[in-house]
PDB file of N, CA and C in Angstrom:
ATOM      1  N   UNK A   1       0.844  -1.167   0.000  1.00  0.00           N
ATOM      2  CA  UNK A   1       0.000   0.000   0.000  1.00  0.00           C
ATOM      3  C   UNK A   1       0.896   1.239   0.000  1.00  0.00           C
ATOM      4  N   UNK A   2       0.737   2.126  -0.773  1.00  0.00           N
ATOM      5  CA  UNK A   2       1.174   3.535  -0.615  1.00  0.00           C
ATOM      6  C   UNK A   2       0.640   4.523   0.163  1.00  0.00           C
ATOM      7  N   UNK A   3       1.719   5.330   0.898  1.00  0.00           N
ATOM      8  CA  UNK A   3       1.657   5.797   1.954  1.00  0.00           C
ATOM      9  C   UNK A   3      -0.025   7.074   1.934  1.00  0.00           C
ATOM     10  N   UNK A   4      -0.190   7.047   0.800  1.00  0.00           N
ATOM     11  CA  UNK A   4      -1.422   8.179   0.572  1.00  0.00           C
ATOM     12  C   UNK A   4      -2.983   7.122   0.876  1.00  0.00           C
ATOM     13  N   UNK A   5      -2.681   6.337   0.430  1.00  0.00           N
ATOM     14  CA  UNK A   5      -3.425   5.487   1.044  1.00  0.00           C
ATOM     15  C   UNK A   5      -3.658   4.756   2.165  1.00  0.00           C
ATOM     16  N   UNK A   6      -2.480   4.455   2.942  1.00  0.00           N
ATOM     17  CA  UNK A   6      -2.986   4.175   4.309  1.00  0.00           C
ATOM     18  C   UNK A   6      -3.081   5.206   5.491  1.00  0.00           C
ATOM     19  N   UNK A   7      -2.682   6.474   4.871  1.00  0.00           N
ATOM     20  CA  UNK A   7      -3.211   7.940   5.838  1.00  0.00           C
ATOM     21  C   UNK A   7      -4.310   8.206   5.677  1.00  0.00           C
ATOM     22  N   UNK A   8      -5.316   7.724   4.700  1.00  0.00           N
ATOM     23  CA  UNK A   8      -6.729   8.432   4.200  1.00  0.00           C
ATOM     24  C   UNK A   8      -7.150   6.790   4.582  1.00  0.00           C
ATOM     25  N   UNK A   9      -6.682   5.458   4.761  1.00  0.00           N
ATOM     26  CA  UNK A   9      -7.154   4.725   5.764  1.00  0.00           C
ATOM     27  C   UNK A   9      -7.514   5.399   7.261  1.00  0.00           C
ATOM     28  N   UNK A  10      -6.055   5.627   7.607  1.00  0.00           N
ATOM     29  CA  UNK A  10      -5.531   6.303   9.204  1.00  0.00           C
ATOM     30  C   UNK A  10      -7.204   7.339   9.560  1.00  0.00           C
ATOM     31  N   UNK A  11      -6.889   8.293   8.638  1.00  0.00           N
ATOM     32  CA  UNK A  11      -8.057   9.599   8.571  1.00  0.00           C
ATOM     33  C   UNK A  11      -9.545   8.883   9.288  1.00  0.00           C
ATOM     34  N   UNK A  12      -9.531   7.715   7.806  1.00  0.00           N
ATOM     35  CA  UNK A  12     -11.315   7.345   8.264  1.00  0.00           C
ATOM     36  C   UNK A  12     -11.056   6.980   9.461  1.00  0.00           C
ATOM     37  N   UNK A  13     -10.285   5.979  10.031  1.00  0.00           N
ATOM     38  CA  UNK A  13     -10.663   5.042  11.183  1.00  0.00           C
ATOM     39  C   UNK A  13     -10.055   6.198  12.125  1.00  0.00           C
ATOM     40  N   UNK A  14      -9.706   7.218  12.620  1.00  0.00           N
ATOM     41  CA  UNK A  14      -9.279   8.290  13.599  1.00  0.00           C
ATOM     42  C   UNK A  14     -10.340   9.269  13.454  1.00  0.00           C
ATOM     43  N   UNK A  15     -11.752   9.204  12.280  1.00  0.00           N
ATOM     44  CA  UNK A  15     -13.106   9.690  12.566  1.00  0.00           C
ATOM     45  C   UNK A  15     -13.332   9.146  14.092  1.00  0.00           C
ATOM     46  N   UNK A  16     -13.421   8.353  14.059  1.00  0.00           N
ATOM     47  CA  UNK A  16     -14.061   7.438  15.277  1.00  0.00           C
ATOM     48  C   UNK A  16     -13.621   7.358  16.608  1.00  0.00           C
ATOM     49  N   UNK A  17     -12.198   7.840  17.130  1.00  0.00           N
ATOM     50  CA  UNK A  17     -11.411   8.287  17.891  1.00  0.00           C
ATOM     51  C   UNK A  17     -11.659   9.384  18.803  1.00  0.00           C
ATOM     52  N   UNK A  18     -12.402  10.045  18.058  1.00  0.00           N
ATOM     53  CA  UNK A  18     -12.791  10.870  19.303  1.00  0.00           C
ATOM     54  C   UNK A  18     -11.602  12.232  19.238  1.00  0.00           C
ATOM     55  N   UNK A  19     -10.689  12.748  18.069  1.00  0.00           N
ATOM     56  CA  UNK A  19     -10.108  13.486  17.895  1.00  0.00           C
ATOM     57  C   UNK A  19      -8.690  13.424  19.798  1.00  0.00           C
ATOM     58  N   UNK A  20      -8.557  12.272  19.564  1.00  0.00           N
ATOM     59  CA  UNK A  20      -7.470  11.571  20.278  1.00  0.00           C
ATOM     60  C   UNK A  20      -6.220  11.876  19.853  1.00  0.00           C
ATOM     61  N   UNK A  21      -5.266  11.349  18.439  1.00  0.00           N
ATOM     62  CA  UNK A  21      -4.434  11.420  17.779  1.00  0.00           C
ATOM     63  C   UNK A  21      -4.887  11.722  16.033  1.00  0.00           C
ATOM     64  N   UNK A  22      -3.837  12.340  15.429  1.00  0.00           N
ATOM     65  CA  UNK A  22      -3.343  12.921  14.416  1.00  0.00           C
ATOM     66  C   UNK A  22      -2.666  11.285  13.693  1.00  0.00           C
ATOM     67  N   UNK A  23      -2.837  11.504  12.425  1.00  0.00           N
ATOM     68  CA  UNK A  23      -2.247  10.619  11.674  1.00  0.00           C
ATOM     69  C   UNK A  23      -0.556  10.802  11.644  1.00  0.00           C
ATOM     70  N   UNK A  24      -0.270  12.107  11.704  1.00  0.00           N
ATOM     71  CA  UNK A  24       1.442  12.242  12.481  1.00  0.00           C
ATOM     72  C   UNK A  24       1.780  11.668  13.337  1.00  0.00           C
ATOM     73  N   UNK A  25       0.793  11.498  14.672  1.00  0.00           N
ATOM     74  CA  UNK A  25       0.836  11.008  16.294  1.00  0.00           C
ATOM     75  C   UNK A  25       0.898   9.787  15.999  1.00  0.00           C
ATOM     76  N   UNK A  26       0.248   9.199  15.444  1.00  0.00           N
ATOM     77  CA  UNK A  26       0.117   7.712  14.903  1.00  0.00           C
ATOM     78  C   UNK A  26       1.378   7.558  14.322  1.00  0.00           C
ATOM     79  N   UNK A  27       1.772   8.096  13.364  1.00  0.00           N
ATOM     80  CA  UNK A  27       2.980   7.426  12.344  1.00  0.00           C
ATOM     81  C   UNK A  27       4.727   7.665  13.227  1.00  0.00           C
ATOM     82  N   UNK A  28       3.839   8.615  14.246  1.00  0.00           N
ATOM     83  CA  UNK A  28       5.511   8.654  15.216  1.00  0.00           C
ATOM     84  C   UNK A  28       5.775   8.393  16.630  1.00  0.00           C
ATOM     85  N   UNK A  29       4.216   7.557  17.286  1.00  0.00           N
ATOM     86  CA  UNK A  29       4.565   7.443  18.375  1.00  0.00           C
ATOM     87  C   UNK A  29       4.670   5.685  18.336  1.00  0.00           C
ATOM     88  N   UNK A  30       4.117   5.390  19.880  1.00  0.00           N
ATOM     89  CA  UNK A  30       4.804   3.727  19.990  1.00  0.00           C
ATOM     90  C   UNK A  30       3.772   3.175  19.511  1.00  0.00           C
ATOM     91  N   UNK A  31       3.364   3.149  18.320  1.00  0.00           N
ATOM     92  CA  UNK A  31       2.516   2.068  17.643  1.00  0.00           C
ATOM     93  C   UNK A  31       3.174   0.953  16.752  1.00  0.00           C
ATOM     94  N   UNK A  32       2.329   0.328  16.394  1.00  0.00           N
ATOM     95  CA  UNK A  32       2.760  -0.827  15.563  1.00  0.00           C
ATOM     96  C   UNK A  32       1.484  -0.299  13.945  1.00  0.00           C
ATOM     97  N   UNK A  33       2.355  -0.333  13.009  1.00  0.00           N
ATOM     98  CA  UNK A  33       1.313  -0.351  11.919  1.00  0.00           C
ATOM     99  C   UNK A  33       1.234  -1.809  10.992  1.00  0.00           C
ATOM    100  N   UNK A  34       0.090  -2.084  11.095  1.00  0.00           N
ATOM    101  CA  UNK A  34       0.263  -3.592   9.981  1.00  0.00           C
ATOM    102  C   UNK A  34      -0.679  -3.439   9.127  1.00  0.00           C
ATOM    103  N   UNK A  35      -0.445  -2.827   7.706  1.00  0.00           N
ATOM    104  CA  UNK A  35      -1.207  -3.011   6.749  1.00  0.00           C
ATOM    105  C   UNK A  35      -1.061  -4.468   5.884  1.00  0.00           C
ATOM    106  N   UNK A  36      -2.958  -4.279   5.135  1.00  0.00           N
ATOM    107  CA  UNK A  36      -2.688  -4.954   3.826  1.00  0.00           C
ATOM    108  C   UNK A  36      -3.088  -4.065   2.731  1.00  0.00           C
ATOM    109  N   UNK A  37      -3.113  -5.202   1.499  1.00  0.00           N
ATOM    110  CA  UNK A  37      -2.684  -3.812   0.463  1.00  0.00           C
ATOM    111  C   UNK A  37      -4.444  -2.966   0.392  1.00  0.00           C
ATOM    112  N   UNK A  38      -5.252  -3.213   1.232  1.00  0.00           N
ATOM    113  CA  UNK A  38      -6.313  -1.884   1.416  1.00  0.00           C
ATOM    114  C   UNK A  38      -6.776  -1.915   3.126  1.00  0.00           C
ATOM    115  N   UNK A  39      -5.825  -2.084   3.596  1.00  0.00           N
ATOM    116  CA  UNK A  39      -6.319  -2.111   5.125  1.00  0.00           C
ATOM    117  C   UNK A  39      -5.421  -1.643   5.897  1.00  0.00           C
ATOM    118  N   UNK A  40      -5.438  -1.198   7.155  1.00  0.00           N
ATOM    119  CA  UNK A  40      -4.381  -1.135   7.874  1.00  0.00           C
ATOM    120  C   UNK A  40      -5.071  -1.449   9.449  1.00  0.00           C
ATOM    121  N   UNK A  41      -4.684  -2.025  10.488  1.00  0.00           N
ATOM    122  CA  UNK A  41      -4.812  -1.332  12.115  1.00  0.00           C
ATOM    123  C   UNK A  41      -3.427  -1.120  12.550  1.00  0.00           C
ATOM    124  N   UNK A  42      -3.558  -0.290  13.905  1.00  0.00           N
ATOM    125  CA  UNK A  42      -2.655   0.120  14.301  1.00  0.00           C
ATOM    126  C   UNK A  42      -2.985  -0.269  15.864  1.00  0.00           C
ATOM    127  N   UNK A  43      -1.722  -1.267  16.682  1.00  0.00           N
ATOM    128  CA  UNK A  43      -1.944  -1.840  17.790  1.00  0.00           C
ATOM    129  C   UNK A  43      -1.228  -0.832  18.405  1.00  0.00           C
ATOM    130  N   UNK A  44      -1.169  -0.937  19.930  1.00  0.00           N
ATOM    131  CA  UNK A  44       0.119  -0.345  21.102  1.00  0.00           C
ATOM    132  C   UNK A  44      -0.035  -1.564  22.043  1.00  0.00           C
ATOM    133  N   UNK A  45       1.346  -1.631  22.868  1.00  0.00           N
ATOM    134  CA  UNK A  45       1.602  -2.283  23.764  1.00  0.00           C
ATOM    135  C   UNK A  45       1.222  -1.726  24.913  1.00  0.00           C
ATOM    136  N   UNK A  46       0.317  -2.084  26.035  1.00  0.00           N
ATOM    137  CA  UNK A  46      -0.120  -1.293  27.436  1.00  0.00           C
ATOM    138  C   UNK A  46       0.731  -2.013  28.097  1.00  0.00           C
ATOM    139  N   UNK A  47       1.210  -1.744  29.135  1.00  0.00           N
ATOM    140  CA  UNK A  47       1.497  -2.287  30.328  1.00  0.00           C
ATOM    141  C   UNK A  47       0.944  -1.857  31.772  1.00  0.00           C
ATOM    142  N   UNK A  48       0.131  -2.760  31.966  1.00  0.00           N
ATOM    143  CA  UNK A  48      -0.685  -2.340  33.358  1.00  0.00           C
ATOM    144  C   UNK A  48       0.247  -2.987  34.422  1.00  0.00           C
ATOM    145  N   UNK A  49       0.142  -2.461  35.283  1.00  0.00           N
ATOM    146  CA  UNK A  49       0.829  -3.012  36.807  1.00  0.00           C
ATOM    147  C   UNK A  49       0.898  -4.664  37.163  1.00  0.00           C
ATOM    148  N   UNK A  50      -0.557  -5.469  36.274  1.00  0.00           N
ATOM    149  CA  UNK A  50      -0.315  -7.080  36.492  1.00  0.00           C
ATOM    150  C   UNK A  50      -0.959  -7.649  34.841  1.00  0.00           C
ATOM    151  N   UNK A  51      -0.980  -6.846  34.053  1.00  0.00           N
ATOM    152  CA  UNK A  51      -0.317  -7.545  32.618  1.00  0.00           C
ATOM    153  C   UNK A  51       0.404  -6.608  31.630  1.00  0.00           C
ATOM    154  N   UNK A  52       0.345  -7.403  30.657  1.00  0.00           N
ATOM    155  CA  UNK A  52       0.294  -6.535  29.299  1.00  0.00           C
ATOM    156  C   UNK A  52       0.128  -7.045  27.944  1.00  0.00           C
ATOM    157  N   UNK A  53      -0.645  -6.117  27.688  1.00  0.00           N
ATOM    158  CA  UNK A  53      -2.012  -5.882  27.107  1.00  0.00           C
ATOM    159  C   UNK A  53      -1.346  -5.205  24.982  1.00  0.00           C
ATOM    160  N   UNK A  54      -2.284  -5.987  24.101  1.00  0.00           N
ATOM    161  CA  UNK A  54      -1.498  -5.655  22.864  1.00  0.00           C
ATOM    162  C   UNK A  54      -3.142  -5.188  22.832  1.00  0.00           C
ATOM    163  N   UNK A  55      -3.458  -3.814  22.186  1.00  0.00           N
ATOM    164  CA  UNK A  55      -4.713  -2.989  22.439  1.00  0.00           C
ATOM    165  C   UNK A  55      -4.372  -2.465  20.829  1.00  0.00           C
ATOM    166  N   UNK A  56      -5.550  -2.711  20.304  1.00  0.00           N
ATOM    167  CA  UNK A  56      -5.674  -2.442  19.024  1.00  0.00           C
ATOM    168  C   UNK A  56      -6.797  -1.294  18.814  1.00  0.00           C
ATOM    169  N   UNK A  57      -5.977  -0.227  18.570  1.00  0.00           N
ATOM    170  CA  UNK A  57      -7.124   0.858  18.493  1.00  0.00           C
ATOM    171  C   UNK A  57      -7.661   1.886  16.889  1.00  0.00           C
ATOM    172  N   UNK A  58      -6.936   1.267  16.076  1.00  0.00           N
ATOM    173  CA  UNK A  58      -7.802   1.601  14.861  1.00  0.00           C
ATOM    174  C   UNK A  58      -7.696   0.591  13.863  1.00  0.00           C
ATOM    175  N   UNK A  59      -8.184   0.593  13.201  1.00  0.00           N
ATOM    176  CA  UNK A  59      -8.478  -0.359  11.846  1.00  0.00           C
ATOM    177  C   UNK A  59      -9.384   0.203  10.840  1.00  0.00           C
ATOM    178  N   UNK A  60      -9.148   0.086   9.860  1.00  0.00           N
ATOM    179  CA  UNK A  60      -9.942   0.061   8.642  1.00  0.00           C
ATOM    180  C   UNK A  60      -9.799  -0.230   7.438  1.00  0.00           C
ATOM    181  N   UNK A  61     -10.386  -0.527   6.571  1.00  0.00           N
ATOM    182  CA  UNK A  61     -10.231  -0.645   5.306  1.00  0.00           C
ATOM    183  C   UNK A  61     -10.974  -2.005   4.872  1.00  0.00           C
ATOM    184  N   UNK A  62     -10.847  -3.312   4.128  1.00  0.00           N
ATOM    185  CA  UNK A  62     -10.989  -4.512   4.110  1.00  0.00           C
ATOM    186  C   UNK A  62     -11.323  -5.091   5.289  1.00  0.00           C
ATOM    187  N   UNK A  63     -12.602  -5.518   5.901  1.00  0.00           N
ATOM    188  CA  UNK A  63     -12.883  -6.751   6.484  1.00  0.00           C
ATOM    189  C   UNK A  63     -12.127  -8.090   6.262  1.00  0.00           C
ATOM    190  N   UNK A  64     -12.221  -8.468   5.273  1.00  0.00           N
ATOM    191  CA  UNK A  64     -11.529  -9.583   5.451  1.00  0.00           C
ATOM    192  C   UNK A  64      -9.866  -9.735   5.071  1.00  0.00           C
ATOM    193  N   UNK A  65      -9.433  -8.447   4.752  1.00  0.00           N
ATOM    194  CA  UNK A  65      -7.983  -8.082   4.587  1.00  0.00           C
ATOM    195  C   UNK A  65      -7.399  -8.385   6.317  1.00  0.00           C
ATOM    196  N   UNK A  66      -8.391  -7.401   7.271  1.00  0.00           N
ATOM    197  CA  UNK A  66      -8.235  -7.111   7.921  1.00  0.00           C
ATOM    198  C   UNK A  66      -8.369  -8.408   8.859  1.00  0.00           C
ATOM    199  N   UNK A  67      -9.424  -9.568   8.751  1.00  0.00           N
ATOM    200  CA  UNK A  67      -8.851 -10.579   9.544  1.00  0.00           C
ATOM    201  C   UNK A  67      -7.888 -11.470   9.041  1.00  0.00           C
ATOM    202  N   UNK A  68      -7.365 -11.315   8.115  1.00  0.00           N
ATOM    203  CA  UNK A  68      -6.267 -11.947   7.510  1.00  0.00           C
ATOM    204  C   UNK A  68      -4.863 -11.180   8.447  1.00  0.00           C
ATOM    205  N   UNK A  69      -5.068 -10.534   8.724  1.00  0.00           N
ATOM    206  CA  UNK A  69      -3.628 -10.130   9.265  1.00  0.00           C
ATOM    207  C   UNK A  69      -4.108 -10.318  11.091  1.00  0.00           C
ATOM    208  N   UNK A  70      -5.190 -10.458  11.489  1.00  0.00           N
ATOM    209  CA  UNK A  70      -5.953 -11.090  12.687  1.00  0.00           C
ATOM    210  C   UNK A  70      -4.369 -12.428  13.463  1.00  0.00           C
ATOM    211  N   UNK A  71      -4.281 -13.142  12.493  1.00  0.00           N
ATOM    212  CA  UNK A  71      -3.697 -14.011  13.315  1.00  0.00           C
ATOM    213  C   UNK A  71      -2.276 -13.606  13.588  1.00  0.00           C
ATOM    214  N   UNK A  72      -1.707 -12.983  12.608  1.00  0.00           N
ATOM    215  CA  UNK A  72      -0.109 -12.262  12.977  1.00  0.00           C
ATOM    216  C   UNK A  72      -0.156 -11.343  13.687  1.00  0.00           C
ATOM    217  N   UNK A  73      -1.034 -10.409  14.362  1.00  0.00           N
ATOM    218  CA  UNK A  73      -1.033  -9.590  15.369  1.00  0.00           C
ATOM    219  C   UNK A  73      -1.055  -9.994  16.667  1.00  0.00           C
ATOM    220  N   UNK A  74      -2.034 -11.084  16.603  1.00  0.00           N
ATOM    221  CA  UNK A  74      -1.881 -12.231  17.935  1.00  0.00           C
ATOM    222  C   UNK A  74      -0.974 -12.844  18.051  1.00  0.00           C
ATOM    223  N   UNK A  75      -0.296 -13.151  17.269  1.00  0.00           N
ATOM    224  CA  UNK A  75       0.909 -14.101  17.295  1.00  0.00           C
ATOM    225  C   UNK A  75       2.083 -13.309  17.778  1.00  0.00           C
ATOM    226  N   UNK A  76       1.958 -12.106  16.936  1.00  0.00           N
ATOM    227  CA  UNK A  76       3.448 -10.826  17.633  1.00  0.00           C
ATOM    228  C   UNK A  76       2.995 -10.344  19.137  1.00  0.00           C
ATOM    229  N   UNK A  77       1.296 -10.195  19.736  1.00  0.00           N
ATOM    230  CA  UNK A  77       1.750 -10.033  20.471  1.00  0.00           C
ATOM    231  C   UNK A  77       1.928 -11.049  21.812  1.00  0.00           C
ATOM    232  N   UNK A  78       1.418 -12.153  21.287  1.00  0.00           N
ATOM    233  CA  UNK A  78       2.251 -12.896  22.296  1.00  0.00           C
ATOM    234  C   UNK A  78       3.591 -13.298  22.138  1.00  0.00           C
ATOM    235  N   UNK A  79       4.333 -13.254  21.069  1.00  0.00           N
ATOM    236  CA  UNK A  79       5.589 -12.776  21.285  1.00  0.00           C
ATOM    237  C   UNK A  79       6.513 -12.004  22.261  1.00  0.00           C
ATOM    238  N   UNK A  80       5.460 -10.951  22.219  1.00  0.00           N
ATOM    239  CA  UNK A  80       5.933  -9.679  23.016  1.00  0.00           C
ATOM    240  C   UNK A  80       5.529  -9.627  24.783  1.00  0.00           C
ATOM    241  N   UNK A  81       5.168 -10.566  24.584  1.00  0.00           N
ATOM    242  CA  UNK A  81       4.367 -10.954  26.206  1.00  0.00           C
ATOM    243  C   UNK A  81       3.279 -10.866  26.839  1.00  0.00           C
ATOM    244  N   UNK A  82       2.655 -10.590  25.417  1.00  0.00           N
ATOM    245  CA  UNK A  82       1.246 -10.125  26.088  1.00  0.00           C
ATOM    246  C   UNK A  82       0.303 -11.419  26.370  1.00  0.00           C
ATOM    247  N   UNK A  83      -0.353 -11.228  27.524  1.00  0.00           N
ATOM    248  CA  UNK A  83      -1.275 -11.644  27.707  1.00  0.00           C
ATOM    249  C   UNK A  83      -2.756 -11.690  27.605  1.00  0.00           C
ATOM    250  N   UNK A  84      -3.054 -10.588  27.164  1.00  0.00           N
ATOM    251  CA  UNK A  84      -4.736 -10.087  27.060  1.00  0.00           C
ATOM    252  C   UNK A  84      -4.261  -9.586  25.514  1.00  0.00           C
ATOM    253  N   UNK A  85      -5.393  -9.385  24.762  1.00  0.00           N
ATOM    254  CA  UNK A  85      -5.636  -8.580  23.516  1.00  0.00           C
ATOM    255  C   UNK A  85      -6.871  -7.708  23.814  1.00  0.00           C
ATOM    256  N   UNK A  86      -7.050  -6.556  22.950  1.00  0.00           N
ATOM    257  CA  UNK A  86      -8.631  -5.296  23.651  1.00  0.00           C
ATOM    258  C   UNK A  86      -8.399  -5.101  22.120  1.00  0.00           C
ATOM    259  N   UNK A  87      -9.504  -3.985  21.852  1.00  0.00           N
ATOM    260  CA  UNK A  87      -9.445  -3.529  20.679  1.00  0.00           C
ATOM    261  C   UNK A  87     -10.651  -2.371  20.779  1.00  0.00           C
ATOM    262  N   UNK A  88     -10.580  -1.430  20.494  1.00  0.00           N
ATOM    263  CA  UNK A  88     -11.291  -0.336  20.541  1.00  0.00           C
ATOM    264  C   UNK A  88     -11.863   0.083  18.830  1.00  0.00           C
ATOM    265  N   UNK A  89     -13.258  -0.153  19.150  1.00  0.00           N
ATOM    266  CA  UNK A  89     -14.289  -0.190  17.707  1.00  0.00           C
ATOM    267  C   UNK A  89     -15.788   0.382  18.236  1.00  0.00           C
ATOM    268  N   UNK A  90     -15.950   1.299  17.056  1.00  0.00           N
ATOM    269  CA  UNK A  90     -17.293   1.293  17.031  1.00  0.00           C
ATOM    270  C   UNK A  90     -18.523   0.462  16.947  1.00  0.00           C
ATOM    271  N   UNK A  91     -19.865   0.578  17.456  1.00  0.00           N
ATOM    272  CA  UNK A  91     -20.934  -0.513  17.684  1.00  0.00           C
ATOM    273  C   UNK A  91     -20.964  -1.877  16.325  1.00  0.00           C
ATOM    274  N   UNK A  92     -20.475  -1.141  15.226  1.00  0.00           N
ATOM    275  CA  UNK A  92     -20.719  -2.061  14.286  1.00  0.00           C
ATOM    276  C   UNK A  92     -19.667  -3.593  14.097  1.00  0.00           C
ATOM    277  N   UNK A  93     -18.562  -2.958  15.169  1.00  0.00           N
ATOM    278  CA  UNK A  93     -17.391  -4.329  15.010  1.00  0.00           C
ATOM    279  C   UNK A  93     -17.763  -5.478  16.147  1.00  0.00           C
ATOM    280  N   UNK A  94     -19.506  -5.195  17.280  1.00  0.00           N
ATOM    281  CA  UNK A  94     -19.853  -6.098  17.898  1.00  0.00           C
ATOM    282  C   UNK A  94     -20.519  -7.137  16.666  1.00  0.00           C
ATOM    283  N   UNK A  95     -20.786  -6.796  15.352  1.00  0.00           N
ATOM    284  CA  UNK A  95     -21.623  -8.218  14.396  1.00  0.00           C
ATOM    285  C   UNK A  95     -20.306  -8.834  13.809  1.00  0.00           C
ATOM    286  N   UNK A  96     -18.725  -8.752  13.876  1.00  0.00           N
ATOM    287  CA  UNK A  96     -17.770  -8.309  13.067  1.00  0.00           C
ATOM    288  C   UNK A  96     -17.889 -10.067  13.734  1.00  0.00           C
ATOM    289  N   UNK A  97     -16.648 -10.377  12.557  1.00  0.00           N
ATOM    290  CA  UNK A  97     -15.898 -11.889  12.416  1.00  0.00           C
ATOM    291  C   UNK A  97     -15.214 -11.895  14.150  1.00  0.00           C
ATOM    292  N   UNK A  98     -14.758 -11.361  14.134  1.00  0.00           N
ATOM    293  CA  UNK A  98     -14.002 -11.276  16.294  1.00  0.00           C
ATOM    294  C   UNK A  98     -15.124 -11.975  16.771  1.00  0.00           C
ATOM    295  N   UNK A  99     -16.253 -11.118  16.960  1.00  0.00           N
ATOM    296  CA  UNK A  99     -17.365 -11.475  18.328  1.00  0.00           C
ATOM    297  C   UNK A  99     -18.183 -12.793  17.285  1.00  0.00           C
ATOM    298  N   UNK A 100     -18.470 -12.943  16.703  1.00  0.00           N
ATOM    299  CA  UNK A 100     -18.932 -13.609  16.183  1.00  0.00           C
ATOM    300  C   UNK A 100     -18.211 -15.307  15.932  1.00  0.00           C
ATOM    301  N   UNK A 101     -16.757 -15.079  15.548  1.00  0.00           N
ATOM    302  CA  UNK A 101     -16.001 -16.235  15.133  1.00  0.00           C
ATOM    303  C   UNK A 101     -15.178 -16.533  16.191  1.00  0.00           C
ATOM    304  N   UNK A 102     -14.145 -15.075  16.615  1.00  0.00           N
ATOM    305  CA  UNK A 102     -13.232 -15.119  17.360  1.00  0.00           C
ATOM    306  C   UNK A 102     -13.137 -15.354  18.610  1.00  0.00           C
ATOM    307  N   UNK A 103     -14.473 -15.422  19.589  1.00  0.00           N
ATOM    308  CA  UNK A 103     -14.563 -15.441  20.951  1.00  0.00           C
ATOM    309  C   UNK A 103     -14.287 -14.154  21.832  1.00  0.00           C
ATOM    310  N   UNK A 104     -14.153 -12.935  20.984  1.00  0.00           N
ATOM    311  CA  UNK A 104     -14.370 -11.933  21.919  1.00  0.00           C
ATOM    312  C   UNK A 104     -15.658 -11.192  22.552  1.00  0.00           C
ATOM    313  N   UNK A 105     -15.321 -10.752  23.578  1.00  0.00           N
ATOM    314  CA  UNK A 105     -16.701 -10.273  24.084  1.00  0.00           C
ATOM    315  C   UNK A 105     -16.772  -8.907  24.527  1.00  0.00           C
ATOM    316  N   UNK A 106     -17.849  -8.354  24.604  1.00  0.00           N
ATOM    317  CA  UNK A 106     -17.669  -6.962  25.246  1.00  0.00           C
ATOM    318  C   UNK A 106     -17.380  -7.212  26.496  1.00  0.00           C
ATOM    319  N   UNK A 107     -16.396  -6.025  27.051  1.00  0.00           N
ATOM    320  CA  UNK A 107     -16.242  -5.908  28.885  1.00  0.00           C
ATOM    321  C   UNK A 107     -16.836  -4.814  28.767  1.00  0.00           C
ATOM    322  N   UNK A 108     -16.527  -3.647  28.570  1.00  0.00           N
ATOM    323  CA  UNK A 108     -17.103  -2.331  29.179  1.00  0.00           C
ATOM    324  C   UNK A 108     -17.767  -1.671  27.959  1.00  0.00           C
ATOM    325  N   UNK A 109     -18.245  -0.112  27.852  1.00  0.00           N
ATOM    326  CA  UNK A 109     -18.554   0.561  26.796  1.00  0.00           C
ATOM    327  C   UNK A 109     -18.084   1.776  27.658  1.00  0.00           C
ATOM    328  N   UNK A 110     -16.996   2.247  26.476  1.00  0.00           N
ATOM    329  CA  UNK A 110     -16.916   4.022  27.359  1.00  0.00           C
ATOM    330  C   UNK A 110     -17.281   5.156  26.525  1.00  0.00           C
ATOM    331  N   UNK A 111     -17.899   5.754  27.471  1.00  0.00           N
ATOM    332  CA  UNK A 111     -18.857   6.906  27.291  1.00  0.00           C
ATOM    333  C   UNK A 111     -18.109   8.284  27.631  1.00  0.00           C
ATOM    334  N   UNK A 112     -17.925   9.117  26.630  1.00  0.00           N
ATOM    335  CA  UNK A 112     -16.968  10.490  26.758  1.00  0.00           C
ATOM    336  C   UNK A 112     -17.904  11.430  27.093  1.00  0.00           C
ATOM    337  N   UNK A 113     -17.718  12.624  26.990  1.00  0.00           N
ATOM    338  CA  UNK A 113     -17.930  14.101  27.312  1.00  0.00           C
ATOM    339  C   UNK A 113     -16.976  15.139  27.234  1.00  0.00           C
ATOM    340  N   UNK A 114     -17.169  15.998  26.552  1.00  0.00           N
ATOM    341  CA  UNK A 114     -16.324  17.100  26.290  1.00  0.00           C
ATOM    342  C   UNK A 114     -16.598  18.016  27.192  1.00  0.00           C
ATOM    343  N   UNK A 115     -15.342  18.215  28.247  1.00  0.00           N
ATOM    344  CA  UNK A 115     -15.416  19.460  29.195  1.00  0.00           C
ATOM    345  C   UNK A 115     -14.777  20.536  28.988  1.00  0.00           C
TER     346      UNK A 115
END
């Protein structure tokens, strides 16, 4: 994929973000980017006090691009030591191949406010 294309990926799926990070913030802080040739997500490594956590907080492009690269993200991050996987999506990724195929489930729903 060329780089004009997975920033106007980046763009759509950082609609949904909540005006969090910049597609700059993304391309230069501690993320991981794993595209395919029309998809991309972008994971980070958490480390909480008793795990750590490979937290996948944007994606877009190809559905099924996108679970195609599903199993090498799990795989790197248990590499990396993680123990838990999260993933932060809008209502529509609860009908998605994950909850449906993958065995994930909702834990929480968070609810913002602009102060």
């Amino acid at each position: 994929m060329v780089e004009a294309e997975r920033d106007a990926l980046l763009v759509r799926a950082l609609e949904y973000a909540g005006g969090t990070h910049t597609v700059a913030d993304v391309l230069t802080g501690p993320y991981q980017i794993w595209e395919g040739a029309q998809s991309v997500v972008v994971t980070q490594v958490v480390e909480h006090p008793r795990l750590k956590e490979a937290f996948a907080f944007l994606a877009a492009g190809n559905l099924e691009e996108i679970r195609a690269l599903y199993p090498n993200i799990l795989a790197w991050a248990k590499a990396m030591g993680c123990t838990r996987a999260s993933f932060l999506g809008r209502p529509g990724w609860s009908r998605s191949f994950l909850t449906r195929d993958e065995g994930w489930h909702t834990e929480s729903v968070v609810y913002s406010k602009e102060l």
